[in-house]
C-alpha atoms as a PDB file:
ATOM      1  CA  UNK A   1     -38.067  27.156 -16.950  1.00  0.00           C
ATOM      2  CA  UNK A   2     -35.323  26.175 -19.129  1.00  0.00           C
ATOM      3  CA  UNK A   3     -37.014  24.853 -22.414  1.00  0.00           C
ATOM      4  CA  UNK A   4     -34.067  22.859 -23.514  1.00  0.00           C
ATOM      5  CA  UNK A   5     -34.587  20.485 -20.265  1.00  0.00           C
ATOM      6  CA  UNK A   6     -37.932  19.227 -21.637  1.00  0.00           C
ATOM      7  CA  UNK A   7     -36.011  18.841 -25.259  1.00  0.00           C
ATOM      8  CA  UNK A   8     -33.487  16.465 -23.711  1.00  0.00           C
ATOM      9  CA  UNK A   9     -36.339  14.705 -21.701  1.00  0.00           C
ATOM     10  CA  UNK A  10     -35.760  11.225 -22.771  1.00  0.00           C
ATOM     11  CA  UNK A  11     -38.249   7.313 -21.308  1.00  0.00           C
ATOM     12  CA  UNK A  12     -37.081   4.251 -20.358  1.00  0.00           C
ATOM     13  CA  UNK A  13     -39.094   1.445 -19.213  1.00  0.00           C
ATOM     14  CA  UNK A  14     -38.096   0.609 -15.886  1.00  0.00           C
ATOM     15  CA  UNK A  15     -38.308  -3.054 -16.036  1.00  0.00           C
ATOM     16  CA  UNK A  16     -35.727  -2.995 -19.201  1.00  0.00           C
ATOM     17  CA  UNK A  17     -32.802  -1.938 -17.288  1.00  0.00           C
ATOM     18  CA  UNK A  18     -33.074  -3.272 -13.674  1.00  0.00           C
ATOM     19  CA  UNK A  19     -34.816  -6.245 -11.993  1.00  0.00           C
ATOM     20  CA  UNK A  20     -37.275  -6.377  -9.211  1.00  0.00           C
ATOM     21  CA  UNK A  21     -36.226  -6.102  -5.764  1.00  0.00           C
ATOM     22  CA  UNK A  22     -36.234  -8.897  -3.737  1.00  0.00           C
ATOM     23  CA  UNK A  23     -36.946  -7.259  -0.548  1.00  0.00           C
ATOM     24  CA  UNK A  24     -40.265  -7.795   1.044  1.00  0.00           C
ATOM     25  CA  UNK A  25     -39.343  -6.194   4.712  1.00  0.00           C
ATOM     26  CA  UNK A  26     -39.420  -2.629   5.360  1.00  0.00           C
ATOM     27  CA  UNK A  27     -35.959  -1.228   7.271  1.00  0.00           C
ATOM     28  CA  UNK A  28     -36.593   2.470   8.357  1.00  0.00           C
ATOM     29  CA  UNK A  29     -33.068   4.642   8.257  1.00  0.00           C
ATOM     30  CA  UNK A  30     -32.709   6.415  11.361  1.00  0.00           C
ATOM     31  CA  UNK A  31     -30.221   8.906  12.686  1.00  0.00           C
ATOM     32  CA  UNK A  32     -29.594  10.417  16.312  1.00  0.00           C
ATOM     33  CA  UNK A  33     -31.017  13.947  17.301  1.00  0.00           C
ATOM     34  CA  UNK A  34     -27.325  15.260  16.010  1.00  0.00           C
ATOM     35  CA  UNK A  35     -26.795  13.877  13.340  1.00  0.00           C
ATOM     36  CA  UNK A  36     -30.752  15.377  12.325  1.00  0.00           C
ATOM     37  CA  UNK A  37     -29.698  18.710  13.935  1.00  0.00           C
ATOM     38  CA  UNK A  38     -27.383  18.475  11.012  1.00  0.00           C
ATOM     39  CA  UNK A  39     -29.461  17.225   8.114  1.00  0.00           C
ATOM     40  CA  UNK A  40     -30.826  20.884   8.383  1.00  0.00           C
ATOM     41  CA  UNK A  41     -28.008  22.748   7.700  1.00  0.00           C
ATOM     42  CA  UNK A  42     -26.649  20.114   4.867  1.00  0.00           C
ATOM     43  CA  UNK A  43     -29.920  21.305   3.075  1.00  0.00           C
ATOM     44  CA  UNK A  44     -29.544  24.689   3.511  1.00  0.00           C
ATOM     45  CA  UNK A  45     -25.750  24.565   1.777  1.00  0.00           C
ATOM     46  CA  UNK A  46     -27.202  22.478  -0.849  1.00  0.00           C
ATOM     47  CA  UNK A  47     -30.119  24.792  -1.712  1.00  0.00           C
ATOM     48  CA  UNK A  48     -27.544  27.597  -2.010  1.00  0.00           C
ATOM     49  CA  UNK A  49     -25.307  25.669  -4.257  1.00  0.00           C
ATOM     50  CA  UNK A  50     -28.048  24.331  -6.735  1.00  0.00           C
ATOM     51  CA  UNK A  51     -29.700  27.888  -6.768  1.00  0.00           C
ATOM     52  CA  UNK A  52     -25.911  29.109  -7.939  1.00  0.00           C
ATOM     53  CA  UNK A  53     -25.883  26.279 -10.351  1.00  0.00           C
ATOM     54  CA  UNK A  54     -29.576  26.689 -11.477  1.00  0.00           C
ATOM     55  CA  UNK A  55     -30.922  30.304 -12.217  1.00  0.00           C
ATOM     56  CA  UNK A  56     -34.670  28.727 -13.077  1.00  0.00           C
ATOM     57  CA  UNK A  57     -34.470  27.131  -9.639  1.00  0.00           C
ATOM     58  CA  UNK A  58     -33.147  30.100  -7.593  1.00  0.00           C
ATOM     59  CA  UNK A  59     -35.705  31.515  -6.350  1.00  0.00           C
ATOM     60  CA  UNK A  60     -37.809  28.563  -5.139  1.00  0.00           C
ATOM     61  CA  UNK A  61     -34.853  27.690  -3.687  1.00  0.00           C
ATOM     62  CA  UNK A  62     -33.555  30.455  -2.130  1.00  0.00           C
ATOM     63  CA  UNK A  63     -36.971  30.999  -0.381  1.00  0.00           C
ATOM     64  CA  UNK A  64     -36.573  26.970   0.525  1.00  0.00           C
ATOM     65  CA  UNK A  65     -33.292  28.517   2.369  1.00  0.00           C
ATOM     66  CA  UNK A  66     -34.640  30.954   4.262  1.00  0.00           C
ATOM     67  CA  UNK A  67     -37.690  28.036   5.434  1.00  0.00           C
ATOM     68  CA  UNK A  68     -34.577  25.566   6.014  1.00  0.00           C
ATOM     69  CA  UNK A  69     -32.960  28.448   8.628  1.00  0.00           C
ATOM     70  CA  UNK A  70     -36.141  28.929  10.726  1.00  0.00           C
ATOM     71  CA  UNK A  71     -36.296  25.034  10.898  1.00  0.00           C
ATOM     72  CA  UNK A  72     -33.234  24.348  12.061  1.00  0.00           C
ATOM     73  CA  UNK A  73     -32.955  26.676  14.589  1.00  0.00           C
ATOM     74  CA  UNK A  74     -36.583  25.465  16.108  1.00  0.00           C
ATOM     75  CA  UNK A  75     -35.147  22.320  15.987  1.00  0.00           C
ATOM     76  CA  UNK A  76     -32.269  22.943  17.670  1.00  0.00           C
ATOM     77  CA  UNK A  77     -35.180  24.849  20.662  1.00  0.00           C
ATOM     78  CA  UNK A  78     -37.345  21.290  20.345  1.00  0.00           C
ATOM     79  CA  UNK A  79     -34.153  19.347  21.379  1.00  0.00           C
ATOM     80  CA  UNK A  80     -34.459  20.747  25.608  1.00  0.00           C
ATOM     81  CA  UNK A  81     -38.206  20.848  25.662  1.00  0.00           C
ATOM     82  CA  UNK A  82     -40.092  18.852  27.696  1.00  0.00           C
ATOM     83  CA  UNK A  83     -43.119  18.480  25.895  1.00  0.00           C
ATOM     84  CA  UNK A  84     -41.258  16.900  23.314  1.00  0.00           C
ATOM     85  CA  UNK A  85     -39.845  14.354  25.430  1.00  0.00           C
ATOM     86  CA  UNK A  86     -43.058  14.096  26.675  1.00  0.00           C
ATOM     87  CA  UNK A  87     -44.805  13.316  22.968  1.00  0.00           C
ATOM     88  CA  UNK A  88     -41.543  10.910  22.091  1.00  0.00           C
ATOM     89  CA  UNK A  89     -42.157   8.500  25.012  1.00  0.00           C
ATOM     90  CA  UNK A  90     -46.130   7.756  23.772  1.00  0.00           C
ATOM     91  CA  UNK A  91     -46.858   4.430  22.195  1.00  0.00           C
ATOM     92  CA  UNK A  92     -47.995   6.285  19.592  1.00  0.00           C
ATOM     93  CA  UNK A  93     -46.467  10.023  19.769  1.00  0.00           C
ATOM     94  CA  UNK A  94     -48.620  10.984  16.393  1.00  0.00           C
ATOM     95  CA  UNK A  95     -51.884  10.163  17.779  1.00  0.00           C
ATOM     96  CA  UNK A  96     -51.281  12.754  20.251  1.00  0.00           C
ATOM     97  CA  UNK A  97     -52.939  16.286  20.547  1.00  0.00           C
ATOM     98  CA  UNK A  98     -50.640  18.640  19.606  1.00  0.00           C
ATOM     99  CA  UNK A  99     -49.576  20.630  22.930  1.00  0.00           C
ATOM    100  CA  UNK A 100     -50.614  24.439  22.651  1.00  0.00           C
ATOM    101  CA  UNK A 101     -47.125  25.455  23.525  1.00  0.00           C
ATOM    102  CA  UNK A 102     -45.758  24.009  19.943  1.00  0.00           C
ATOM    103  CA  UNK A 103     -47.765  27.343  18.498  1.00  0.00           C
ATOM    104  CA  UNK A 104     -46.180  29.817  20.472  1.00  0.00           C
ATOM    105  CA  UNK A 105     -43.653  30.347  17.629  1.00  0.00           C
ATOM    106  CA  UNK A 106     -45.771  30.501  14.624  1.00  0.00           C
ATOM    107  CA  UNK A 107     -45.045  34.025  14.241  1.00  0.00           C
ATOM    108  CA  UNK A 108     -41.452  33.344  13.758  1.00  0.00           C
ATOM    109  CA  UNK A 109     -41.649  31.762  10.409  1.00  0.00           C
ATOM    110  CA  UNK A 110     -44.757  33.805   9.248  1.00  0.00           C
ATOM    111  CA  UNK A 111     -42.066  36.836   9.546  1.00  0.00           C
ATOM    112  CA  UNK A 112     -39.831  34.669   7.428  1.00  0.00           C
ATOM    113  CA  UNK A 113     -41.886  34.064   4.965  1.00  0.00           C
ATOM    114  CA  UNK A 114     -43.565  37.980   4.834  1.00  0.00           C
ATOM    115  CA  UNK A 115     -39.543  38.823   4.114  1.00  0.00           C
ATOM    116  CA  UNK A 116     -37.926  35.657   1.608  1.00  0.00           C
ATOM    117  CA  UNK A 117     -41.496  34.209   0.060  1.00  0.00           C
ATOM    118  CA  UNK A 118     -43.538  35.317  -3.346  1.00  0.00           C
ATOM    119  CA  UNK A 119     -45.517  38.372  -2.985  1.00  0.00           C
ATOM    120  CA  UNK A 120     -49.046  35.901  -2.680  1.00  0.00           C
ATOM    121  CA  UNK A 121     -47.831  33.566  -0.137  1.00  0.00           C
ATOM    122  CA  UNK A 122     -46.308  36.615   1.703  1.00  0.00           C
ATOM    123  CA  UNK A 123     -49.565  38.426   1.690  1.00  0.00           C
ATOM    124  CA  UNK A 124     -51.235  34.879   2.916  1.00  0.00           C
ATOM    125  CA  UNK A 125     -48.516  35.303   5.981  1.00  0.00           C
ATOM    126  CA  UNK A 126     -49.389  38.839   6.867  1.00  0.00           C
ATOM    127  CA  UNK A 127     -53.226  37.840   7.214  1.00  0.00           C
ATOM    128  CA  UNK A 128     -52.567  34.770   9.211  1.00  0.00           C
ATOM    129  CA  UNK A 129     -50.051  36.553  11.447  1.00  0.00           C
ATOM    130  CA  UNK A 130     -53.100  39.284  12.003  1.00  0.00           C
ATOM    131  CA  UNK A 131     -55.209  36.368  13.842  1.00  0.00           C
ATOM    132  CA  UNK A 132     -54.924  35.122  17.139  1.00  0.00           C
ATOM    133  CA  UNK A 133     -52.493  32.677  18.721  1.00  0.00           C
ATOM    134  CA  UNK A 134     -55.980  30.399  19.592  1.00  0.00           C
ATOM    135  CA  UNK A 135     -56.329  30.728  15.434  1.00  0.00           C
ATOM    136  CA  UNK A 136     -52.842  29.928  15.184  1.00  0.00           C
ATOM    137  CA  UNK A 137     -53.338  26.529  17.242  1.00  0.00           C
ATOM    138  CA  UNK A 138     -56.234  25.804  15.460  1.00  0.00           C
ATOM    139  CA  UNK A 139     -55.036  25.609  11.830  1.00  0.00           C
ATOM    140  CA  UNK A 140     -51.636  23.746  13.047  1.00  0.00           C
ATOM    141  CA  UNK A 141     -53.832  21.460  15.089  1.00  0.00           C
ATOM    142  CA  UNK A 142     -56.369  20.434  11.925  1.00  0.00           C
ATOM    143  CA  UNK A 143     -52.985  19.851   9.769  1.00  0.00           C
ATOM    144  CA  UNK A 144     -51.195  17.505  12.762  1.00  0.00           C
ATOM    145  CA  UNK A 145     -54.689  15.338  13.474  1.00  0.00           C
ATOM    146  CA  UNK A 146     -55.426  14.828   9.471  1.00  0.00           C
ATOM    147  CA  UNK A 147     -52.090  12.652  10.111  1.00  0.00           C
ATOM    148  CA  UNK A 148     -54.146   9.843   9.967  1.00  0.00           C
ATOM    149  CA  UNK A 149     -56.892  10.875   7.726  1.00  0.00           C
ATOM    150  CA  UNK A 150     -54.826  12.572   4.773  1.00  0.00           C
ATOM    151  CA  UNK A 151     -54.865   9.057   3.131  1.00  0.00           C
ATOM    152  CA  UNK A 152     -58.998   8.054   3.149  1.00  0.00           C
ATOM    153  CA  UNK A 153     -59.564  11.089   1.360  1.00  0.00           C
ATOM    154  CA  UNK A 154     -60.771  13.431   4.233  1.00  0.00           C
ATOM    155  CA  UNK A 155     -57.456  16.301   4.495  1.00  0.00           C
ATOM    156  CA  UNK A 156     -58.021  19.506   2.908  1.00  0.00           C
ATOM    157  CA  UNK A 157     -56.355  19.945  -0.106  1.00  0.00           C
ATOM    158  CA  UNK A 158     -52.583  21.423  -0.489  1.00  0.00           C
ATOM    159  CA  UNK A 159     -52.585  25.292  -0.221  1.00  0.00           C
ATOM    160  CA  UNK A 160     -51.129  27.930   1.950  1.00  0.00           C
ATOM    161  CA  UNK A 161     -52.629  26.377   5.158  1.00  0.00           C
ATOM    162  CA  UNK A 162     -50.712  23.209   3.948  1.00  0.00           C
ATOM    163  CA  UNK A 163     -47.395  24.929   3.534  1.00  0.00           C
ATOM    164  CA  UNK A 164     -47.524  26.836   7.018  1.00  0.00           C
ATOM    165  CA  UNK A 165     -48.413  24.043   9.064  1.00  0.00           C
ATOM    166  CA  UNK A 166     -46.125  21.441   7.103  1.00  0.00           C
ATOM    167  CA  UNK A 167     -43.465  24.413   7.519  1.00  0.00           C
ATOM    168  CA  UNK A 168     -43.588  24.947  11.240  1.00  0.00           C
ATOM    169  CA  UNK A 169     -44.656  21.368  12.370  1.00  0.00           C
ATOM    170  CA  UNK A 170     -41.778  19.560  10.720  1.00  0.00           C
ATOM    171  CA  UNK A 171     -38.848  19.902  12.651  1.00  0.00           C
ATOM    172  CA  UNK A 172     -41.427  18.846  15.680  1.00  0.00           C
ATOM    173  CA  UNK A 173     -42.243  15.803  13.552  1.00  0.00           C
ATOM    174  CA  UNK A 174     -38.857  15.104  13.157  1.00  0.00           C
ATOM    175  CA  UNK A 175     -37.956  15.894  16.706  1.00  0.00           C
ATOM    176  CA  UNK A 176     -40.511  13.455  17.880  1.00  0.00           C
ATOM    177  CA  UNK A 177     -39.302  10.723  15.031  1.00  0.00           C
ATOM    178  CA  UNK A 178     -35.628  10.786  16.052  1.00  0.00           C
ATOM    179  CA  UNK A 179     -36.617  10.278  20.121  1.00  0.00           C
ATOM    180  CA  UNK A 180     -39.715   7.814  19.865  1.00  0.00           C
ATOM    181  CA  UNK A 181     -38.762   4.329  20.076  1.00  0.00           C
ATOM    182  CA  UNK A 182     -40.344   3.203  17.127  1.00  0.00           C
ATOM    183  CA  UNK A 183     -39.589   0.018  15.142  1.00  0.00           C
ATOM    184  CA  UNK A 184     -41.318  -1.309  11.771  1.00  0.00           C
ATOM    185  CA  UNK A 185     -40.593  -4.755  10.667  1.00  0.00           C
ATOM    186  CA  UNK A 186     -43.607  -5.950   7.871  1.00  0.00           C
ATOM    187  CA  UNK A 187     -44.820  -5.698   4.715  1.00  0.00           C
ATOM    188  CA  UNK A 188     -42.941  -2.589   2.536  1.00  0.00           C
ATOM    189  CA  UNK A 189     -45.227   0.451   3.647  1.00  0.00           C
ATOM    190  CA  UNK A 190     -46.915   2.510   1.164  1.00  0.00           C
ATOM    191  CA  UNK A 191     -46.792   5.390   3.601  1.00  0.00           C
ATOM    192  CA  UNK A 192     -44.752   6.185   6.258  1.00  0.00           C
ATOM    193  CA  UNK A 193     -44.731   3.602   9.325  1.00  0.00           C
ATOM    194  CA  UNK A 194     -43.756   6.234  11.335  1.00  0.00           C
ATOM    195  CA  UNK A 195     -46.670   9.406  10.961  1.00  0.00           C
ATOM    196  CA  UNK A 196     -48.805   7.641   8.468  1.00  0.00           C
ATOM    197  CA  UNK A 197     -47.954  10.667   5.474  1.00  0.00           C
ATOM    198  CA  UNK A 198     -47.989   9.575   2.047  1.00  0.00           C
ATOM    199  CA  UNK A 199     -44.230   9.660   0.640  1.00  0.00           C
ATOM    200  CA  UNK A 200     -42.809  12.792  -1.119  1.00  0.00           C
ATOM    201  CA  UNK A 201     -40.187  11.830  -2.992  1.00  0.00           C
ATOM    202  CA  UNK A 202     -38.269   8.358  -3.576  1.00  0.00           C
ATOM    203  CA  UNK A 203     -34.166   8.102  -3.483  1.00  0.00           C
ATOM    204  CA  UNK A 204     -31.837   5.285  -4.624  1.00  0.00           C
ATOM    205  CA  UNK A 205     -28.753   4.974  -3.090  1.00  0.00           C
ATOM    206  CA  UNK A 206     -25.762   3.229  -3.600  1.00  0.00           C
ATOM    207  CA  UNK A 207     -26.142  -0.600  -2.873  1.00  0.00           C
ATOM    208  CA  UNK A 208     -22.625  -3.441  -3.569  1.00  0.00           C
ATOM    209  CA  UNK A 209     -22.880  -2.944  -7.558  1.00  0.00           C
ATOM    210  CA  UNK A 210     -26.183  -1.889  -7.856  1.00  0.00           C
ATOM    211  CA  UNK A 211     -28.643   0.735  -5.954  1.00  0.00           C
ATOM    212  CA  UNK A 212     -31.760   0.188  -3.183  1.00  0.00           C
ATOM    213  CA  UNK A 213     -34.873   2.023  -3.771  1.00  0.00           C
ATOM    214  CA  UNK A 214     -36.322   4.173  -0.864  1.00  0.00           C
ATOM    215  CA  UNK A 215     -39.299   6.290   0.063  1.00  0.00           C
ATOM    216  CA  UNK A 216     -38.892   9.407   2.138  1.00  0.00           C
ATOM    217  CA  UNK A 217     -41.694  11.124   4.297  1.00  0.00           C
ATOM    218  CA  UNK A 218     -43.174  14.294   3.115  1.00  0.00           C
ATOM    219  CA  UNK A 219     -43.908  15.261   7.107  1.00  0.00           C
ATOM    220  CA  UNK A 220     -41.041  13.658   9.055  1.00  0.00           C
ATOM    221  CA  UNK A 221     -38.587  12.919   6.758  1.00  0.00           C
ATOM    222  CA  UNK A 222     -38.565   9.408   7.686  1.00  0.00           C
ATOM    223  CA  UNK A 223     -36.548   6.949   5.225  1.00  0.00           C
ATOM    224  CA  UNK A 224     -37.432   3.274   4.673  1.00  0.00           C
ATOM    225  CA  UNK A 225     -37.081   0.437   1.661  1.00  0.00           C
ATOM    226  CA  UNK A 226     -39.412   0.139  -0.612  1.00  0.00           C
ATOM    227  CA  UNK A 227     -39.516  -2.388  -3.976  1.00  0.00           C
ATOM    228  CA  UNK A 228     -38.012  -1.382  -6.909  1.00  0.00           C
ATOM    229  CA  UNK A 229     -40.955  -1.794  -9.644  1.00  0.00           C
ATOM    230  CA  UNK A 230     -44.005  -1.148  -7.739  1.00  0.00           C
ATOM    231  CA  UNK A 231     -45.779   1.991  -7.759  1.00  0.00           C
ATOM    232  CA  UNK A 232     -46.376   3.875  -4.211  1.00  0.00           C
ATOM    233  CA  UNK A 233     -49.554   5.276  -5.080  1.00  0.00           C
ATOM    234  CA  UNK A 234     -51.545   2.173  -6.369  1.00  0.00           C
ATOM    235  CA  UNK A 235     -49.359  -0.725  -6.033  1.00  0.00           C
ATOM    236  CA  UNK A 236     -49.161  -1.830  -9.784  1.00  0.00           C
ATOM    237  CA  UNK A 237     -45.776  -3.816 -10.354  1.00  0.00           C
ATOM    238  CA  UNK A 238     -46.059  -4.471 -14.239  1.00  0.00           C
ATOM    239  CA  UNK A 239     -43.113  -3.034 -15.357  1.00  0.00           C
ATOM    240  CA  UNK A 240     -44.186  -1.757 -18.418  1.00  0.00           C
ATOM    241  CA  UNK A 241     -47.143   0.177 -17.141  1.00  0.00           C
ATOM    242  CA  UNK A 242     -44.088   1.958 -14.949  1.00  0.00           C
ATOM    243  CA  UNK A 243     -42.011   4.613 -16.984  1.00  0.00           C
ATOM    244  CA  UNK A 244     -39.203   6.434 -16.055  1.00  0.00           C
ATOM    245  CA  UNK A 245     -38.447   9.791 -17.231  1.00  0.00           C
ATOM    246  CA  UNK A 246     -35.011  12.016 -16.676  1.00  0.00           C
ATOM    247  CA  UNK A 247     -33.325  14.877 -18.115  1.00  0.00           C
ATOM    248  CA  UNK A 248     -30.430  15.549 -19.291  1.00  0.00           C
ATOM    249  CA  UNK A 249     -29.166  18.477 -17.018  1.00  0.00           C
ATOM    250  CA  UNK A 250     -30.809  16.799 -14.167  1.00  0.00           C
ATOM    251  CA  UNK A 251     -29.691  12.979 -14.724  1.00  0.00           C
ATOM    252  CA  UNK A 252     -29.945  12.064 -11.089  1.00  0.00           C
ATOM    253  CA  UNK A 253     -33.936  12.982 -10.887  1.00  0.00           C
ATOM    254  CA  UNK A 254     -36.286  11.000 -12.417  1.00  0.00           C
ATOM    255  CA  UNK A 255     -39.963  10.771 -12.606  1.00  0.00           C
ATOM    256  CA  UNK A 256     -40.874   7.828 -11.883  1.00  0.00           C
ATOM    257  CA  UNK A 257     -44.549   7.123 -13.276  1.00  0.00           C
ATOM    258  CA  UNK A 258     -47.656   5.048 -13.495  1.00  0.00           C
ATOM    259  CA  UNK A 259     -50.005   4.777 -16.365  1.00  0.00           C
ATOM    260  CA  UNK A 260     -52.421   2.681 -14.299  1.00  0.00           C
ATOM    261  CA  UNK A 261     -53.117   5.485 -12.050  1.00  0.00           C
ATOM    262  CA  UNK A 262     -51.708   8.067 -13.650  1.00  0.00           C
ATOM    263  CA  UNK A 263     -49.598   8.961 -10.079  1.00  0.00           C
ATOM    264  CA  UNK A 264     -45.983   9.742 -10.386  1.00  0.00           C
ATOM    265  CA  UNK A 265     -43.285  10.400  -7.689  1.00  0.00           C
ATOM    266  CA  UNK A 266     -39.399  12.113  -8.313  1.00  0.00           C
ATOM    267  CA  UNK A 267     -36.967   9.696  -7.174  1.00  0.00           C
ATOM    268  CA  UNK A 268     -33.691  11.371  -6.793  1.00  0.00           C
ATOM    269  CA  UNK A 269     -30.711   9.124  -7.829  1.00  0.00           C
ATOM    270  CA  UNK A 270     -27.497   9.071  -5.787  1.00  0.00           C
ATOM    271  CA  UNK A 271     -25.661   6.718  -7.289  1.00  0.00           C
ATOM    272  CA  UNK A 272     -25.498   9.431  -9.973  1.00  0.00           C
ATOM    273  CA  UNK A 273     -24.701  12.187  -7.400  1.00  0.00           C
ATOM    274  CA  UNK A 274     -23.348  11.476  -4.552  1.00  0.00           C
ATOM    275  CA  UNK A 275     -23.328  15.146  -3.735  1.00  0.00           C
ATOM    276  CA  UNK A 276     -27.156  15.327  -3.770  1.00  0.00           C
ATOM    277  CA  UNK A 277     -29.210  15.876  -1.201  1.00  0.00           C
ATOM    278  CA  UNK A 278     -32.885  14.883  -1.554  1.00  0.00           C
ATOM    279  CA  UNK A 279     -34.911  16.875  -0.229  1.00  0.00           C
ATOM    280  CA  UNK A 280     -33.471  19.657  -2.288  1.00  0.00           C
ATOM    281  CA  UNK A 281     -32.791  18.544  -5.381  1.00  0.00           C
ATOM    282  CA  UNK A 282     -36.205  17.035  -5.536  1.00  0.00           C
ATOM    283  CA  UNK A 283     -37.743  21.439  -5.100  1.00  0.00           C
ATOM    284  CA  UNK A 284     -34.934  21.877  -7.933  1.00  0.00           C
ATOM    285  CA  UNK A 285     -36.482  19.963 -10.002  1.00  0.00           C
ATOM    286  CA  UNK A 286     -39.397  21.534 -10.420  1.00  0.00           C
ATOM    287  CA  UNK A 287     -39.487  21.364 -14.236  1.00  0.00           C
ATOM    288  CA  UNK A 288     -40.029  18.056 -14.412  1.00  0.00           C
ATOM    289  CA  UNK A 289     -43.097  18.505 -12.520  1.00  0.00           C
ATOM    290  CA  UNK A 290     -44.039  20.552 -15.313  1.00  0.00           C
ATOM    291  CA  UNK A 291     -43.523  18.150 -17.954  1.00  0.00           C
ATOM    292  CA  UNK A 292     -45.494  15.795 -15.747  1.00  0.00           C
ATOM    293  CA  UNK A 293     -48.470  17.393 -15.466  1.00  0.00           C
ATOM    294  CA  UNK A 294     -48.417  18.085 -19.023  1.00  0.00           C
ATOM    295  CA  UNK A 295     -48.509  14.748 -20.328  1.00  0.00           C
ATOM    296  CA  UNK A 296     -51.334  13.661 -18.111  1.00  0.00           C
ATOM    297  CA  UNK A 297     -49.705  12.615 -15.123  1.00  0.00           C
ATOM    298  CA  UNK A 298     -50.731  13.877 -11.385  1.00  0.00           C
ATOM    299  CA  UNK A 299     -47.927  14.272  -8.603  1.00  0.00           C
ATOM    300  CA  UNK A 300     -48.394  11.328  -5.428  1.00  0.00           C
ATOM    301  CA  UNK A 301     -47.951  14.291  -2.613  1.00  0.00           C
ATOM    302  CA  UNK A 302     -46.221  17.802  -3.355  1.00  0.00           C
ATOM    303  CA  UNK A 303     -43.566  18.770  -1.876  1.00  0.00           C
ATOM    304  CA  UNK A 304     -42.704  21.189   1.513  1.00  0.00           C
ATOM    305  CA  UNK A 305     -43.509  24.072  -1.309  1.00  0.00           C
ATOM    306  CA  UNK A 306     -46.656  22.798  -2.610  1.00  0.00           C
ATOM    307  CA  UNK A 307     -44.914  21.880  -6.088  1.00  0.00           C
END
């Protein structure tokens, strides 16, 4: 990683340069099955430009790429299935049992990844396409029912199981998250109202003069407010036990920390870059993870990559 990033790394106290939100409701940001069908490929061009633009990112992102293609085109299969339609019109479409036909194309991104990922995740893809679609089914249905169990402390940890069912099972989260009828109005959620995943990543986006802080998903990429000076991962809101780092050839991501629990989460800052997207930019960033877990502080949920 580029040395001279952690150089220019530079703190702020967040409650020194803006005030508390005043918004105690949480408003989820949704968008029809198109307009998702085209989130997709917007990541995929932006993973391609920042890998241009950053050679220390490149190849995380370039393998992000590839990931982002398989995706989007079993997205774009998930939008005439039936089962899908079927899981959307539940109550509660995440409590479900994940339908054995959502394996049948496991194989398609473990091929993928044997050709675009690192040499150990592509050997982990090579022994996991060597089992049995029933084995398939099984480790994509133990990711999709810890839904509800990842926060009390009972998921298995973040690993190459993680990233394959994550992988494969998000564009069926999504699917499922632009079709449900599904409305949240209460107190700001500390993970997603929609699946019940902790967040992965925070974004503030351009708001009259100022900016409003959100949380996105780290499964189904759902978006909705959350209060400026509180941290996600405890709940602390004293502004000086909540830093904010940035860098100076990445000013629009920030670690956002907590010295209470020693959590932080990347926020990605669009009123700084309106060309951002945050997904991405968030796996660029991966330096400031770095710098993060060197001083002592430990990352709220990683990322589609497991960084």
């Amino acid at each position: 990683m580029t040395p001279n990033l952690f150089g220019a790394l530079r703190g702020t106290r967040c409650g020194l340069i803006i005030g508390p939100c005043l918004i105690s409701c949480c408003q989820i940001r949704t968008c029809p099955v198109s307009v998702a069908s085209n989130e997709w490929q917007r990541r995929i061009d932006r993973a391609e430009e920042v890998a241009a633009r950053y050679p220390s990112a490149a190849e995380i992102l370039r393998f992000y790429a590839a990931v982002a293609r398989f995706q989007a085109e079993f997205y774009r299969e998930l939008e005439s299935s039936e089962w899908i339609e079927k899981a959307a019109s539940s109550s509660d479409p995440f409590a479900l049992w994940l339908d054995q036909k959502v394996a049948a194309g496991l194989g398609r991104l473990l091929r993928v990844v044997e050709q675009s990922g690192p040499g150990k995740l592509g050997e982990a893809a090579r022994e996991l396409a060597s089992r049995d679609k029933q084995s398939h089914l099984q480790l994509l249905s133990a990711f999709w029912e810890n839904t509800f169990s990842e926060n009390s402390g009972n998921a298995p940890a973040a690993g190459t199981d993680d990233f394959f069912a994550r992988a494969y099972l998000q564009p069926y989260a999504v699917g499922i998250r632009t079709r449900a009828n599904l409305r949240w109005s209460g107190p700001t959620s500390f993970v997603c109202p929609f699946c019940k995943r902790k967040p992965g990543l925070g974004v503030l986006r351009p708001l009259g003069e100022g900016s409003q802080r959100s949380l996105i998903c780290s499964f189904c990429l759902a978006e909705w407010e959350f209060r400026r000076i509180v941290c996600p991962a405890c709940g602390e809101e004293d502004p000086l036990k909540l830093p904010v780092y940035a860098a100076e050839e990445l000013q629009h991501v920030r670690v956002e920390a907590c010295d209470s629990c020693k959590c932080y989460i990347k926020t990605v800052d669009l009123t700084k870059s309106g060309l951002g997207e945050p997904v991405v930019d968030e796996m660029a960033s991966v330096a400031l993870d770095l710098w993060a877990s060197e001083h002592g502080y430990a990352k709220l949920q990683v990322n589609l990559l497991q960084l």
